[in-house]
N, C-alpha and C. Protein backbone atom coordinates (compact mmCIF):
# COMPACT_ATOMS: atom_id res chain seq x y z
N UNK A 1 13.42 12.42 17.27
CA UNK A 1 12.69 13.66 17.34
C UNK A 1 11.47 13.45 18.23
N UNK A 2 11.13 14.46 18.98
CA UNK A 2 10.12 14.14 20.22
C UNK A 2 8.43 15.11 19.69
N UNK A 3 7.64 14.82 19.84
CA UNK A 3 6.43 15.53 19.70
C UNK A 3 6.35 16.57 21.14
N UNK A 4 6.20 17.89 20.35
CA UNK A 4 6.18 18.79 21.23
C UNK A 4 4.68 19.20 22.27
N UNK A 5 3.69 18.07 21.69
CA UNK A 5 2.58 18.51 22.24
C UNK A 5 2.47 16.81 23.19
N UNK A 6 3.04 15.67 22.58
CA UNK A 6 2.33 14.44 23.19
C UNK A 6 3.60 14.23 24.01
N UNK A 7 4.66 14.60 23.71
CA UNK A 7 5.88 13.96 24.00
C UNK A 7 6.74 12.88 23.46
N UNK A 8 5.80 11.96 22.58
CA UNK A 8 5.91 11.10 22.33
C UNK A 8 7.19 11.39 20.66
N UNK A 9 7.89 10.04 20.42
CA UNK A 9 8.91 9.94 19.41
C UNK A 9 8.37 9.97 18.25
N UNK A 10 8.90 10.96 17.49
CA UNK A 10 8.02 11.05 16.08
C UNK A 10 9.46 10.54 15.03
N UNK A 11 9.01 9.81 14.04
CA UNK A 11 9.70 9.86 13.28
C UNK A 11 9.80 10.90 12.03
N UNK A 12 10.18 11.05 11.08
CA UNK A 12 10.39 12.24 9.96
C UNK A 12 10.26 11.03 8.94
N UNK A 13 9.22 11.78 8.14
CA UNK A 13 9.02 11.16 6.70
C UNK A 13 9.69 11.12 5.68
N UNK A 14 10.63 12.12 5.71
CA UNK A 14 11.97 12.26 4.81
C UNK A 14 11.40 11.68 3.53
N UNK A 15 10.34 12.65 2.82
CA UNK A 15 9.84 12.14 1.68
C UNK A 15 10.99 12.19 0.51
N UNK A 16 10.73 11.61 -0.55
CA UNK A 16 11.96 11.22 -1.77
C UNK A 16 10.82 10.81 -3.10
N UNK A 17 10.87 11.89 -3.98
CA UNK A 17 10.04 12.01 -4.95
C UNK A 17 10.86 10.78 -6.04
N UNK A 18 10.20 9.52 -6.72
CA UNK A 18 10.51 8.90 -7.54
C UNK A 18 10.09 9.37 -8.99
N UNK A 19 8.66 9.91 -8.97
CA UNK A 19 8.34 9.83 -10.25
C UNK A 19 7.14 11.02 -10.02
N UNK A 20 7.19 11.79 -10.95
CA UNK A 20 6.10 13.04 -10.82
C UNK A 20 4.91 13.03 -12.37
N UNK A 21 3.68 13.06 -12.69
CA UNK A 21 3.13 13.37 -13.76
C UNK A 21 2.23 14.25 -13.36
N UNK A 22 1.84 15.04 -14.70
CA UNK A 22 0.98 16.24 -14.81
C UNK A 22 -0.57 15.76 -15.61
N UNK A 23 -1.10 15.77 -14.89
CA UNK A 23 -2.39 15.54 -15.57
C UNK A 23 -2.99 16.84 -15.88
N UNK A 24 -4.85 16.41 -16.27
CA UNK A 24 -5.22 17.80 -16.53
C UNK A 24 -5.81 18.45 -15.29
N UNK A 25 -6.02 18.26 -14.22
CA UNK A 25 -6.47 18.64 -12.97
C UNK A 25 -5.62 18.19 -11.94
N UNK A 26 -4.77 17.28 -11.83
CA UNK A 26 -3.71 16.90 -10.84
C UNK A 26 -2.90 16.81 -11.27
N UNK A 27 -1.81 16.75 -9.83
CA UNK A 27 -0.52 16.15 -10.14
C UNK A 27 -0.40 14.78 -9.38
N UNK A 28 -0.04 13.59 -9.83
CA UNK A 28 0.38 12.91 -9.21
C UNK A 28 1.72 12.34 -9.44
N UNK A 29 2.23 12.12 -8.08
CA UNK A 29 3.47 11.94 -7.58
C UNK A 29 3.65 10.31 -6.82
N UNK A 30 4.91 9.57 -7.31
CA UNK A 30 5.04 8.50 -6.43
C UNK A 30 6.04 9.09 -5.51
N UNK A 31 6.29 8.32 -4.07
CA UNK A 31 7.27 8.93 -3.17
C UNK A 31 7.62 7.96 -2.36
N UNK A 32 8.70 7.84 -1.68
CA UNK A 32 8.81 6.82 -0.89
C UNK A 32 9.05 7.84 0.30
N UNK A 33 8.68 7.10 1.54
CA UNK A 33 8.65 7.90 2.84
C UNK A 33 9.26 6.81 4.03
N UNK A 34 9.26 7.40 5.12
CA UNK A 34 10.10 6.67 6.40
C UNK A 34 8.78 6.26 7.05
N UNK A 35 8.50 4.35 7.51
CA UNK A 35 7.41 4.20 8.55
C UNK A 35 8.03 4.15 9.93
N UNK A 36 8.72 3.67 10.00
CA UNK A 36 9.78 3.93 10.95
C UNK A 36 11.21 3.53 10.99
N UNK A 37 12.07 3.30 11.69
CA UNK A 37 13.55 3.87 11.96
C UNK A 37 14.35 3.33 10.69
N UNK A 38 13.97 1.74 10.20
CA UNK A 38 14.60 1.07 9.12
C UNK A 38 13.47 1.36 8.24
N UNK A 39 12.55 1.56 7.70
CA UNK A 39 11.13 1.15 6.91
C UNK A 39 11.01 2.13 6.04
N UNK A 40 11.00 2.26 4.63
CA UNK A 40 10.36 2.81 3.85
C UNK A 40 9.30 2.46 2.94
N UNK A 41 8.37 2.96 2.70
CA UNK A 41 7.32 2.56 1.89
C UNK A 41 6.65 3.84 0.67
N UNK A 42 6.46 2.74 -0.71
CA UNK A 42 5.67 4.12 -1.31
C UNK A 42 4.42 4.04 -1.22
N UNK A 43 4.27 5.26 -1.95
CA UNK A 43 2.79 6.26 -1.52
C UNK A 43 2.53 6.77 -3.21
N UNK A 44 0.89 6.59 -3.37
CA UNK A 44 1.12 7.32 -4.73
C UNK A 44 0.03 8.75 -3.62
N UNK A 45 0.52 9.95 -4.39
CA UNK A 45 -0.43 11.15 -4.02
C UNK A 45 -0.53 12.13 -4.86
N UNK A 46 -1.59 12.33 -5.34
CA UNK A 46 -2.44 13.30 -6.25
C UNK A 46 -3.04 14.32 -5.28
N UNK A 47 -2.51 15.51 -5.62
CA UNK A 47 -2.88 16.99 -5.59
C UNK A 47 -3.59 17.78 -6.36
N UNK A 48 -4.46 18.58 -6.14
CA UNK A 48 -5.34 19.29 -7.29
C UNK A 48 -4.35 20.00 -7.78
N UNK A 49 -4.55 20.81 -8.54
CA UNK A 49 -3.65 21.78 -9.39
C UNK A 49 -4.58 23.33 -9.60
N UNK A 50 -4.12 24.43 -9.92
CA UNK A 50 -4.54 25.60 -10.37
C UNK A 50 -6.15 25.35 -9.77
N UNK A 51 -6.02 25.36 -7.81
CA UNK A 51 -7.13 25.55 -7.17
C UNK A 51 -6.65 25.85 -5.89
N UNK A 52 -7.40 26.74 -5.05
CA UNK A 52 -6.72 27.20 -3.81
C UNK A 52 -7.61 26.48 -2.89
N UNK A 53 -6.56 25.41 -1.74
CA UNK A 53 -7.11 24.86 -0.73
C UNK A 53 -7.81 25.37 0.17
N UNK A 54 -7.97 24.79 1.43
CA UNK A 54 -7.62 23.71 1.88
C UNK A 54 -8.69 22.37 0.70
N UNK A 55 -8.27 21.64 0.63
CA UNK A 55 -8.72 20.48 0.01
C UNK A 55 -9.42 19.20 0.70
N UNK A 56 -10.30 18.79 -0.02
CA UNK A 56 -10.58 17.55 0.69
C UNK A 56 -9.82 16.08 1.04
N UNK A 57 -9.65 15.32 1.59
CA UNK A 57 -8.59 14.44 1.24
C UNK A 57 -9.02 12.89 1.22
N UNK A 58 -8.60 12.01 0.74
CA UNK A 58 -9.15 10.42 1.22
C UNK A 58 -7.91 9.44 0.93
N UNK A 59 -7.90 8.77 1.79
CA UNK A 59 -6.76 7.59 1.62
C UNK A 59 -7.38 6.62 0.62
N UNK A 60 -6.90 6.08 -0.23
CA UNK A 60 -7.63 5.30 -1.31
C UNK A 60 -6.99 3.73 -0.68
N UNK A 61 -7.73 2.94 -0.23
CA UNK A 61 -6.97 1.57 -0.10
C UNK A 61 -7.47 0.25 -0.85
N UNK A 62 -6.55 -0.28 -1.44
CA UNK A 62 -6.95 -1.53 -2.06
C UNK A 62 -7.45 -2.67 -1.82
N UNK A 63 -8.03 -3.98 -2.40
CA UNK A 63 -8.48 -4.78 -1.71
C UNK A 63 -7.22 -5.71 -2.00
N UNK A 64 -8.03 -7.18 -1.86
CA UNK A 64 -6.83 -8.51 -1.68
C UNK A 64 -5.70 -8.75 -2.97
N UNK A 65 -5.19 -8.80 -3.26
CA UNK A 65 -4.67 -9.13 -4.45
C UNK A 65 -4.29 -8.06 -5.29
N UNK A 66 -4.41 -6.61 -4.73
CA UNK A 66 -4.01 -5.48 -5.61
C UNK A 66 -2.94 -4.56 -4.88
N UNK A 67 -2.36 -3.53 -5.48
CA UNK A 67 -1.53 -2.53 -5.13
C UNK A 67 -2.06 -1.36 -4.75
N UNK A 68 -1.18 -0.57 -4.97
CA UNK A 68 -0.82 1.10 -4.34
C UNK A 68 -2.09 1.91 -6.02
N UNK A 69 -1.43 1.07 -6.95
CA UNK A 69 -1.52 1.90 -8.34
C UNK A 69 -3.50 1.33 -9.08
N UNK A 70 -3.77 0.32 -8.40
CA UNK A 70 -5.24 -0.30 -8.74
C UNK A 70 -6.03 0.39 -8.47
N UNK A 71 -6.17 1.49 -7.62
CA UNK A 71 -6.98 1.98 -7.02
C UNK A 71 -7.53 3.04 -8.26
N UNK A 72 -6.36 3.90 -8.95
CA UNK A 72 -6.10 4.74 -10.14
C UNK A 72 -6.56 4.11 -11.63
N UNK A 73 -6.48 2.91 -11.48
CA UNK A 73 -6.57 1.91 -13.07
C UNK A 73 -8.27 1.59 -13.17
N UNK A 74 -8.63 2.64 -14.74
CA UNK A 74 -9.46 2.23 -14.75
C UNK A 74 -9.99 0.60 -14.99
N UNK A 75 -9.35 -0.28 -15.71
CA UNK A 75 -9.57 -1.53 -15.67
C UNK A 75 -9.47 -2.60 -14.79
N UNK A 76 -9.27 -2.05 -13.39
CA UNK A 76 -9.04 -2.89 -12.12
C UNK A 76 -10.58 -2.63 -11.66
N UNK A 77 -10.93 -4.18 -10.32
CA UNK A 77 -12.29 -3.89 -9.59
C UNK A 77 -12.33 -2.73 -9.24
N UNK A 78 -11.51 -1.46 -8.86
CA UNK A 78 -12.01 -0.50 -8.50
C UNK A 78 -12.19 0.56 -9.61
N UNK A 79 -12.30 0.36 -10.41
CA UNK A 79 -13.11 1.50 -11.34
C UNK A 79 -12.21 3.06 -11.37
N UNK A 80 -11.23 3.09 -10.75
CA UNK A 80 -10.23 3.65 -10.55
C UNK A 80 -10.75 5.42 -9.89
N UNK A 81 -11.21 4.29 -8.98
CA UNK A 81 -12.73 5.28 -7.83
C UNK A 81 -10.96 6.51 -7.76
N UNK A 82 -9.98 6.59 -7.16
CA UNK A 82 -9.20 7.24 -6.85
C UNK A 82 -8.65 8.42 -7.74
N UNK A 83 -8.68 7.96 -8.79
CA UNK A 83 -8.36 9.20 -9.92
C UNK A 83 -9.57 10.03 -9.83
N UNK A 84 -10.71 9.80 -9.78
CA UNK A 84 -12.36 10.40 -10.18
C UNK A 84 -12.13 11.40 -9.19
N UNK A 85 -11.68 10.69 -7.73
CA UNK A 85 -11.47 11.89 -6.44
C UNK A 85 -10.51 12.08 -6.83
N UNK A 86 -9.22 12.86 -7.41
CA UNK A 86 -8.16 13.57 -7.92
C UNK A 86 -9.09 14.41 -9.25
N UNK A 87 -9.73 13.37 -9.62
CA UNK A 87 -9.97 14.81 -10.93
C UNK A 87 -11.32 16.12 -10.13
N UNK A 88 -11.84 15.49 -9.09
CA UNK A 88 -13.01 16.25 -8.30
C UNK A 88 -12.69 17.19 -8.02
N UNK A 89 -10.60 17.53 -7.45
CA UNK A 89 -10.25 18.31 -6.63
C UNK A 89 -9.97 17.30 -5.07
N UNK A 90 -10.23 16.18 -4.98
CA UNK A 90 -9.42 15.46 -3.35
C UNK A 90 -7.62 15.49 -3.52
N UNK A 91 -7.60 15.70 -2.52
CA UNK A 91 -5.89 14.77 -2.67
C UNK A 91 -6.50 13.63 -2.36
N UNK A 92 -6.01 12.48 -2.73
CA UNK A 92 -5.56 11.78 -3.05
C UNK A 92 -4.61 10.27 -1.76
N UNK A 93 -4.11 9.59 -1.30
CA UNK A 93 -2.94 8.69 -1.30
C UNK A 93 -3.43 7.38 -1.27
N UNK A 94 -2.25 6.52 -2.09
CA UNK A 94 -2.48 4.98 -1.59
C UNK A 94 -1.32 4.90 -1.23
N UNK A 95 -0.98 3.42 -0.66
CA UNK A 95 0.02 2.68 -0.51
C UNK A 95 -0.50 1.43 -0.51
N UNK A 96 0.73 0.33 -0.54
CA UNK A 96 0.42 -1.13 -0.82
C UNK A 96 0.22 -2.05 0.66
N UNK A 97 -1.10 -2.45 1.13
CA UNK A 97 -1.28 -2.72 2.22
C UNK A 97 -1.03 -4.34 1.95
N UNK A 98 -0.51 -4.59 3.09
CA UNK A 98 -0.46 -6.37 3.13
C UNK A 98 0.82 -6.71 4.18
């Protein structure tokens, strides 16, 4: 598939919902998506709920030794800074960098 403005080859994310929960202000969703032609990777992403966008957004990324899901846990070094922005109203995404 070609980008109609750069030209350039875009791939399609062909998202694939694994696992969905309802919180009290979000939803979050795990998903696996296409990085490119062989590559899939998941993503966790939290959406506000019963609020009309556009929304703010932030990529949540982990440090050395953690995942996609640490970022969300309150008992991990990050204080689970990522849920706090999901319950604010941000979307939300991680994935597992390394």
């Amino acid at each position: 598939m070609e980008d109609l403005v750069s030209g350039e080859s875009v791939i399609p994310f062909n998202p694939e919902l694994i696992a969905s929960e309802e919180m009290a202000d979000f939803t979050k969703q795990e998903i696996a998506v296409n990085s490119n032609e062989s590559r899939r990777f998941k993503v966790i992403l939290t959406v506000p709920k019963d609020r009309k966008g556009p929304f703010p957004a932030e990529a949540c990324i982990h440090g050395h030794g953690a995942n996609r899901r640490t970022v969300y846990e309150s008992d991990s070094p990050y204080k689970a800074f990522a849920w706090h922005l999901a319950e604010k109203g941000y979307v939300t995404i991680s994935t597992d960098v390394g």
